[in-house]
N, C-alpha and C. Protein backbone atom coordinates (compact mmCIF):
# COMPACT_ATOMS: atom_id res chain seq x y z
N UNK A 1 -23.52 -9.86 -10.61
CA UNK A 1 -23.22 -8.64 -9.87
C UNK A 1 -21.70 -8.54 -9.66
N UNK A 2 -21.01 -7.43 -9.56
CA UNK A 2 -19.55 -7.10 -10.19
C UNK A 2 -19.24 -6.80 -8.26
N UNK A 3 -18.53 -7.27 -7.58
CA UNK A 3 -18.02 -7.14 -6.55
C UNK A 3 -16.46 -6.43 -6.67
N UNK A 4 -16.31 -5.34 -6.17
CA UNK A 4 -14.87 -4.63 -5.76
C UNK A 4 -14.86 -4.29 -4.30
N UNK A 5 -13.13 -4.92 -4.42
CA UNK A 5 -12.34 -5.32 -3.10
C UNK A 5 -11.64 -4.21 -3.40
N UNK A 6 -11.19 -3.63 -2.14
CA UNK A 6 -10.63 -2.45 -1.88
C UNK A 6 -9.37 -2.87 -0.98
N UNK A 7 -8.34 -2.70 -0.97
CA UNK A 7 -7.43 -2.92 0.41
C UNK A 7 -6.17 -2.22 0.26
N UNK A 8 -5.70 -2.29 1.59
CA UNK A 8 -4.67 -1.61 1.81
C UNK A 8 -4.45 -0.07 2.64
N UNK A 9 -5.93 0.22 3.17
CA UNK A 9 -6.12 0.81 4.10
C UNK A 9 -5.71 0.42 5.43
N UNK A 10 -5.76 1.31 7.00
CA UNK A 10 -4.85 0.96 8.05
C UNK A 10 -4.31 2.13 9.04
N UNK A 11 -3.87 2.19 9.73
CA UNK A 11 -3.38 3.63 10.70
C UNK A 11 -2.01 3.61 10.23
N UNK A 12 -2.16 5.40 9.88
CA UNK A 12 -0.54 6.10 9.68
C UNK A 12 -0.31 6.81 10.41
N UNK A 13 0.74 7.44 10.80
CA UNK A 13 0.84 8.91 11.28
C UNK A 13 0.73 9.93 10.00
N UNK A 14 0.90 11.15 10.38
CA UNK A 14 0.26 12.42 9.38
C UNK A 14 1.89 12.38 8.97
N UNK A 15 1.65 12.49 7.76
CA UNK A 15 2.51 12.84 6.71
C UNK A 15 3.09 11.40 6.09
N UNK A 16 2.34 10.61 6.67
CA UNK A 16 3.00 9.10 6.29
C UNK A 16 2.27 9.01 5.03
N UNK A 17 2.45 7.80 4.69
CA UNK A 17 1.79 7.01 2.94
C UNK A 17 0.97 5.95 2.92
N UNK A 18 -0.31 6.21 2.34
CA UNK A 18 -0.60 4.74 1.95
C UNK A 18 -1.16 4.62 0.59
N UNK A 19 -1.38 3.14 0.09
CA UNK A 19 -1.62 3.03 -1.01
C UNK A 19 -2.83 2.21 -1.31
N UNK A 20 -4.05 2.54 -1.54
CA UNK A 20 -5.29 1.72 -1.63
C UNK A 20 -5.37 1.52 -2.74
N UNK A 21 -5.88 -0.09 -3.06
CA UNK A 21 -6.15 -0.72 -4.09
C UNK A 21 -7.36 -1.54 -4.25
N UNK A 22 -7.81 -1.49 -5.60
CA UNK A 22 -9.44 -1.91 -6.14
C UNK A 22 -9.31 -2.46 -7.01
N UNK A 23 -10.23 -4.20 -7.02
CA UNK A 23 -10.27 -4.82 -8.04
C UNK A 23 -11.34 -5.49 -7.78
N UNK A 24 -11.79 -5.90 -9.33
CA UNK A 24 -13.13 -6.20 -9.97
C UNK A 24 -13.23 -7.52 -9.82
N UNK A 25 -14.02 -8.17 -8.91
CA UNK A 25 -14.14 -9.94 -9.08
C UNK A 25 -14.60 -10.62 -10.84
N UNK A 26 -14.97 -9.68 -11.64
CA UNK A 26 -15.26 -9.74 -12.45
C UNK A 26 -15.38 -9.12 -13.66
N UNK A 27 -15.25 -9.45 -15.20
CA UNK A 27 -15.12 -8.42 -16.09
C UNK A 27 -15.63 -7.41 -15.97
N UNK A 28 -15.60 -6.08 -16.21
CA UNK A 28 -16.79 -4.89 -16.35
C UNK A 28 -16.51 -4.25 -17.41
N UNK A 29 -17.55 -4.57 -18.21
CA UNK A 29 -17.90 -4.17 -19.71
C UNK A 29 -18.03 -2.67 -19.91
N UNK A 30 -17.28 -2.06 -20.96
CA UNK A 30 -17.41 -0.70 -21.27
C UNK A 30 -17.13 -0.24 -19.52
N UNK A 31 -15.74 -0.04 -19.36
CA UNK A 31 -15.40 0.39 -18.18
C UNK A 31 -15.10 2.14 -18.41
N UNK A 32 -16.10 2.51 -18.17
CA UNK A 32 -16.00 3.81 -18.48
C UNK A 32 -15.14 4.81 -17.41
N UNK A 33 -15.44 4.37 -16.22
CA UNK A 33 -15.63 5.41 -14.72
C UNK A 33 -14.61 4.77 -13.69
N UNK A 34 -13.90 5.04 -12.95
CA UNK A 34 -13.25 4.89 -12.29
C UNK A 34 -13.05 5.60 -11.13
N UNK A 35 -13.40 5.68 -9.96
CA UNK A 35 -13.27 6.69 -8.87
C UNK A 35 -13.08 6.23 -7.32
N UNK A 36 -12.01 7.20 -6.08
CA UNK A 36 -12.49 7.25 -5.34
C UNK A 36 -13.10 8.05 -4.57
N UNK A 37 -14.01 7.20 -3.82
CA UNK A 37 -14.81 8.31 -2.71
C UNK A 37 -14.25 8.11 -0.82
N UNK A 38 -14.51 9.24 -0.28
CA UNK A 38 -14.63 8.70 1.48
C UNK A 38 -15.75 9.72 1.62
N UNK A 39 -15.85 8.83 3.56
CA UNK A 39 -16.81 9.20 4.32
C UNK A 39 -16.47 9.25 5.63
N UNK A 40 -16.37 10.73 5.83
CA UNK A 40 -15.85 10.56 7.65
C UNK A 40 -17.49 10.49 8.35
N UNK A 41 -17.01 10.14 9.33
CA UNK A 41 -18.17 10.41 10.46
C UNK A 41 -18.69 11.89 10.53
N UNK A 42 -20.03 11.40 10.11
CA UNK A 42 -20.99 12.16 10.58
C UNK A 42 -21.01 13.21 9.28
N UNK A 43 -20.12 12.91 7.92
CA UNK A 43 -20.29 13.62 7.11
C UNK A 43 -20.46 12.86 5.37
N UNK A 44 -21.18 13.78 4.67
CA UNK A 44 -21.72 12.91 3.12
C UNK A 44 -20.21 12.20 2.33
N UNK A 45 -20.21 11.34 1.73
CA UNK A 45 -19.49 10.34 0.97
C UNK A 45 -19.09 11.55 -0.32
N UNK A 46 -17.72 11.89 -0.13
CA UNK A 46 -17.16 12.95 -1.12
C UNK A 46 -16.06 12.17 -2.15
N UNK A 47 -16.32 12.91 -3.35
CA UNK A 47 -15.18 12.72 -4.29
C UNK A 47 -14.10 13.12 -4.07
N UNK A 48 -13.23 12.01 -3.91
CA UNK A 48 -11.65 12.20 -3.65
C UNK A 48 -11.08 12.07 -5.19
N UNK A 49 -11.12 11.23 -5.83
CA UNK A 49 -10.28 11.49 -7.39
C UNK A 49 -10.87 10.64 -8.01
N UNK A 50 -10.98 10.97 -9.54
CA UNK A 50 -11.62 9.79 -10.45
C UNK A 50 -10.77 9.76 -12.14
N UNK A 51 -11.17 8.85 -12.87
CA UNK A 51 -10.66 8.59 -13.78
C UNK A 51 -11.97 8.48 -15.03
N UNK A 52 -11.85 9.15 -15.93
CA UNK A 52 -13.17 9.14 -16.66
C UNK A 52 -12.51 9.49 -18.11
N UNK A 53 -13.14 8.88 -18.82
CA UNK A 53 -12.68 8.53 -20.67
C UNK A 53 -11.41 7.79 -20.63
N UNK A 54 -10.82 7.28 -20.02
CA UNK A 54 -9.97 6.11 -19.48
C UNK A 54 -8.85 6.81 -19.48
N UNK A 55 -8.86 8.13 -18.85
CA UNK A 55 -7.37 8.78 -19.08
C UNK A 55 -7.18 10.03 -18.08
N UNK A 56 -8.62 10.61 -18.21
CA UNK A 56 -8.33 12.33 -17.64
C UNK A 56 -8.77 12.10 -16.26
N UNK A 57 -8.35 12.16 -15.65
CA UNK A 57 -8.17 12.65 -13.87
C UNK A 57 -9.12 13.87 -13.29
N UNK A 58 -8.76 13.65 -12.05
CA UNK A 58 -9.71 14.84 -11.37
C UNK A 58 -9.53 14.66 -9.97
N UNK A 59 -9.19 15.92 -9.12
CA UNK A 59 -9.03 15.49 -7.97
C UNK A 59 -9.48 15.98 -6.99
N UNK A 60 -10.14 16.41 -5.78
CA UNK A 60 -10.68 17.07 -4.93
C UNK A 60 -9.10 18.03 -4.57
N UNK A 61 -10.14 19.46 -4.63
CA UNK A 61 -9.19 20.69 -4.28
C UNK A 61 -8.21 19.67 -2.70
N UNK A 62 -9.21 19.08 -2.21
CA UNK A 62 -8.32 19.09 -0.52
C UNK A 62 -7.19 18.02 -0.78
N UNK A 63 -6.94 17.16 -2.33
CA UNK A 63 -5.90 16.43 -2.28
C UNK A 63 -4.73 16.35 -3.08
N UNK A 64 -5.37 17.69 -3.97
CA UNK A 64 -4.58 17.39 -4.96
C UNK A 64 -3.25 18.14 -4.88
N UNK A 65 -2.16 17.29 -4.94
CA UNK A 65 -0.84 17.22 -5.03
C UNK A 65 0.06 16.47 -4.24
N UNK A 66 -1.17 15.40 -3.37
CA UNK A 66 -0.72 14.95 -2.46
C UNK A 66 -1.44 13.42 -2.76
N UNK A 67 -2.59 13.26 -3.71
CA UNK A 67 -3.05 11.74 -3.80
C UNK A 67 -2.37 11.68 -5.03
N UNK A 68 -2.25 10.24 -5.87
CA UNK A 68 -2.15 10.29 -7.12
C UNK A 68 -3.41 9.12 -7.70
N UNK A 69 -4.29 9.08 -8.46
CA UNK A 69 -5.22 7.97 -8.56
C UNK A 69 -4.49 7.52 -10.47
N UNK A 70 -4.48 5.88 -10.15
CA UNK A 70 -4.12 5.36 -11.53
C UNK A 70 -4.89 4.00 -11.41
N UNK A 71 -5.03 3.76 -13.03
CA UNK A 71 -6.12 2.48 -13.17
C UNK A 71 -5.63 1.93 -14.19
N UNK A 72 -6.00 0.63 -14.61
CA UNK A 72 -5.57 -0.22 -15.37
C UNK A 72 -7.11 -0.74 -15.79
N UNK A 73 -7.78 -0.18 -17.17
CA UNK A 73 -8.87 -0.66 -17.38
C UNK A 73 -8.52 -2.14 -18.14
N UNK A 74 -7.51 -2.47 -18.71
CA UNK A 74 -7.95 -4.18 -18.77
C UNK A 74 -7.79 -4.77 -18.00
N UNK A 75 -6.62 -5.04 -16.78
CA UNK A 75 -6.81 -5.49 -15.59
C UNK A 75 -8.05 -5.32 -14.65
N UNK A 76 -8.74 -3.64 -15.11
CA UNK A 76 -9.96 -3.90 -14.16
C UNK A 76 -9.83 -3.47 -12.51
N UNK A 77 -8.29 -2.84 -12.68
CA UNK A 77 -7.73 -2.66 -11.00
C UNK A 77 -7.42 -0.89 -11.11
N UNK A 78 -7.75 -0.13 -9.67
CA UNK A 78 -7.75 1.00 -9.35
C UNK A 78 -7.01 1.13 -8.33
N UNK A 79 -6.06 1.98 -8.29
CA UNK A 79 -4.90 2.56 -7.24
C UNK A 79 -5.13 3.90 -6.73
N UNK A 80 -4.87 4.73 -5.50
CA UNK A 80 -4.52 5.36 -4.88
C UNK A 80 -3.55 5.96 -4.23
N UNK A 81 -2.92 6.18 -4.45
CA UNK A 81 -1.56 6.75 -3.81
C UNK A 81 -1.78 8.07 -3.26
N UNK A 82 -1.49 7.63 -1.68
CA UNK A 82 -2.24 8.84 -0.64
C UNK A 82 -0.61 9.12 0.05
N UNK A 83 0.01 10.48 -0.15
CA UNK A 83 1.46 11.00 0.33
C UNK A 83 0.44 12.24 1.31
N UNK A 84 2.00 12.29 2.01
CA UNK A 84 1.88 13.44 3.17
C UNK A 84 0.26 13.46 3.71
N UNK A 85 -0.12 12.45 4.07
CA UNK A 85 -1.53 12.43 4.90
C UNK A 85 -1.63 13.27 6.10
N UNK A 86 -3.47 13.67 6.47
CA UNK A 86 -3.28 14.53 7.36
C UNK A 86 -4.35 14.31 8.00
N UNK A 87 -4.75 14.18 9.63
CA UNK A 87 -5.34 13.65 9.99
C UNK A 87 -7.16 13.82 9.38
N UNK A 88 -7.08 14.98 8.69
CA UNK A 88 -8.73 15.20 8.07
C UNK A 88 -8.79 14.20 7.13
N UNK A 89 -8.03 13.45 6.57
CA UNK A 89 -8.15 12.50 5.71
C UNK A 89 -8.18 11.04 6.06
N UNK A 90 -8.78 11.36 7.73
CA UNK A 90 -9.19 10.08 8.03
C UNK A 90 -10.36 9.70 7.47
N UNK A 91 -11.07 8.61 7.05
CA UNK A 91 -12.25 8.28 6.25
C UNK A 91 -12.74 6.83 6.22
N UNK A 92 -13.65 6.85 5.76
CA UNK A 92 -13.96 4.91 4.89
C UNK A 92 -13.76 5.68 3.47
N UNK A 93 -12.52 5.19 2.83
CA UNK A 93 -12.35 5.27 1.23
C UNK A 93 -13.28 3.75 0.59
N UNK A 94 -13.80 4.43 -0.39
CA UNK A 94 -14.82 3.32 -1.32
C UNK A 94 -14.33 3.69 -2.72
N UNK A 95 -14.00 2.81 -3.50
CA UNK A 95 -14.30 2.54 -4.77
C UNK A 95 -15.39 2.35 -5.65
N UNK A 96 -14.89 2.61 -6.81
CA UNK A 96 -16.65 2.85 -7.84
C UNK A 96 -15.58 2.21 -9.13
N UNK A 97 -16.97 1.84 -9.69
CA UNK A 97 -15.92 1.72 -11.13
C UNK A 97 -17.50 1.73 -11.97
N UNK A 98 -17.60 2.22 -12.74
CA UNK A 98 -19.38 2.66 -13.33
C UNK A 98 -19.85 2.51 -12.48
N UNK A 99 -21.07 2.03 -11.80
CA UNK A 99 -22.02 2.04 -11.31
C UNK A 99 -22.24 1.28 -9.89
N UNK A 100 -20.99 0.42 -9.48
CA UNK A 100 -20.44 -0.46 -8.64
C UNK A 100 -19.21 0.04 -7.90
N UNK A 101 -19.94 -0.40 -6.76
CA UNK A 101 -18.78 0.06 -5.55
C UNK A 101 -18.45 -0.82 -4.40
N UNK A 102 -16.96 -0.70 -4.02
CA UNK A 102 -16.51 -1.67 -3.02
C UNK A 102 -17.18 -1.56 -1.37
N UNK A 103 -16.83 -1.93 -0.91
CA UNK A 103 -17.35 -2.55 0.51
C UNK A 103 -16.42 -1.16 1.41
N UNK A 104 -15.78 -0.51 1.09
CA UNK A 104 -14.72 0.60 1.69
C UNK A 104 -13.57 0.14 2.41
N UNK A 105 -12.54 0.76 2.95
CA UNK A 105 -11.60 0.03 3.60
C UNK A 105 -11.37 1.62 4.30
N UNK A 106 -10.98 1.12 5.62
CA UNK A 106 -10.48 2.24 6.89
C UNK A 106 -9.45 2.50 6.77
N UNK A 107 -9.39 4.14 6.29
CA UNK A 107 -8.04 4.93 6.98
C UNK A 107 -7.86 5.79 7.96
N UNK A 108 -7.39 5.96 8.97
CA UNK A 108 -6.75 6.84 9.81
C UNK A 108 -5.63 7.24 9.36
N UNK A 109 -5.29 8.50 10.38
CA UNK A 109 -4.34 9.21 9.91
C UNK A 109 -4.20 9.89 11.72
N UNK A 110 -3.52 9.53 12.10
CA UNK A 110 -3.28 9.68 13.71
C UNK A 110 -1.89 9.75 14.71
N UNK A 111 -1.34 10.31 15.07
CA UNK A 111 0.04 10.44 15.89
C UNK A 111 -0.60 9.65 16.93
């Protein structure tokens, strides 16, 4: 079973930066998929950005120009780069990579 660690989540203020990162305890064969998701309270686990045919991107209308998502399929590691944050983008961010997903890591976004 393929375990991903997520980290680098934490409290910012709004408009601050952070940068979440995902990696695979283990090879993952035909790494097709790459994505992240969050989940605020009290609402469904949404697509924030993904990486699919190991190249083309995609980003939720509410982030795009402000996340950047990049992956390294032989390393097996997934990045996030979250600019000008705003407190709606407080969440549990989770990682996926095919069919496997991390444990999530906490962001706030709070003055």
């Amino acid at each position: 079973q393929v375990q991903l660690v997520e980290s680098g989540g934490g409290l910012v203020q709004p408009g601050g930066s952070l940068r979440l990162s995902c990696a695979a305890s283990r090879t993952i064969f035909s790494l097709r998929y790459m994505g992240w998701y969050r989940q605020a309270p009290g609402k469904q686990r949404e697509l924030v950005a993904e990486i699919t045919g190991g190249s083309r991107t995609n980003y939720a209308d509410s982030v795009k120009g402000r996340f950047t998502i990049s992956g390294d399929n032989v390393k097996q590691t997934l990045y996030l780069q979250m600019n000008s944050l705003k407190p709606e983008d407080t969440a549990v961010y989770f990682c996926k990579m095919n069919w496997s997903w991390g444990q999530g890591t906490q962001v706030t976004v709070s003055s």
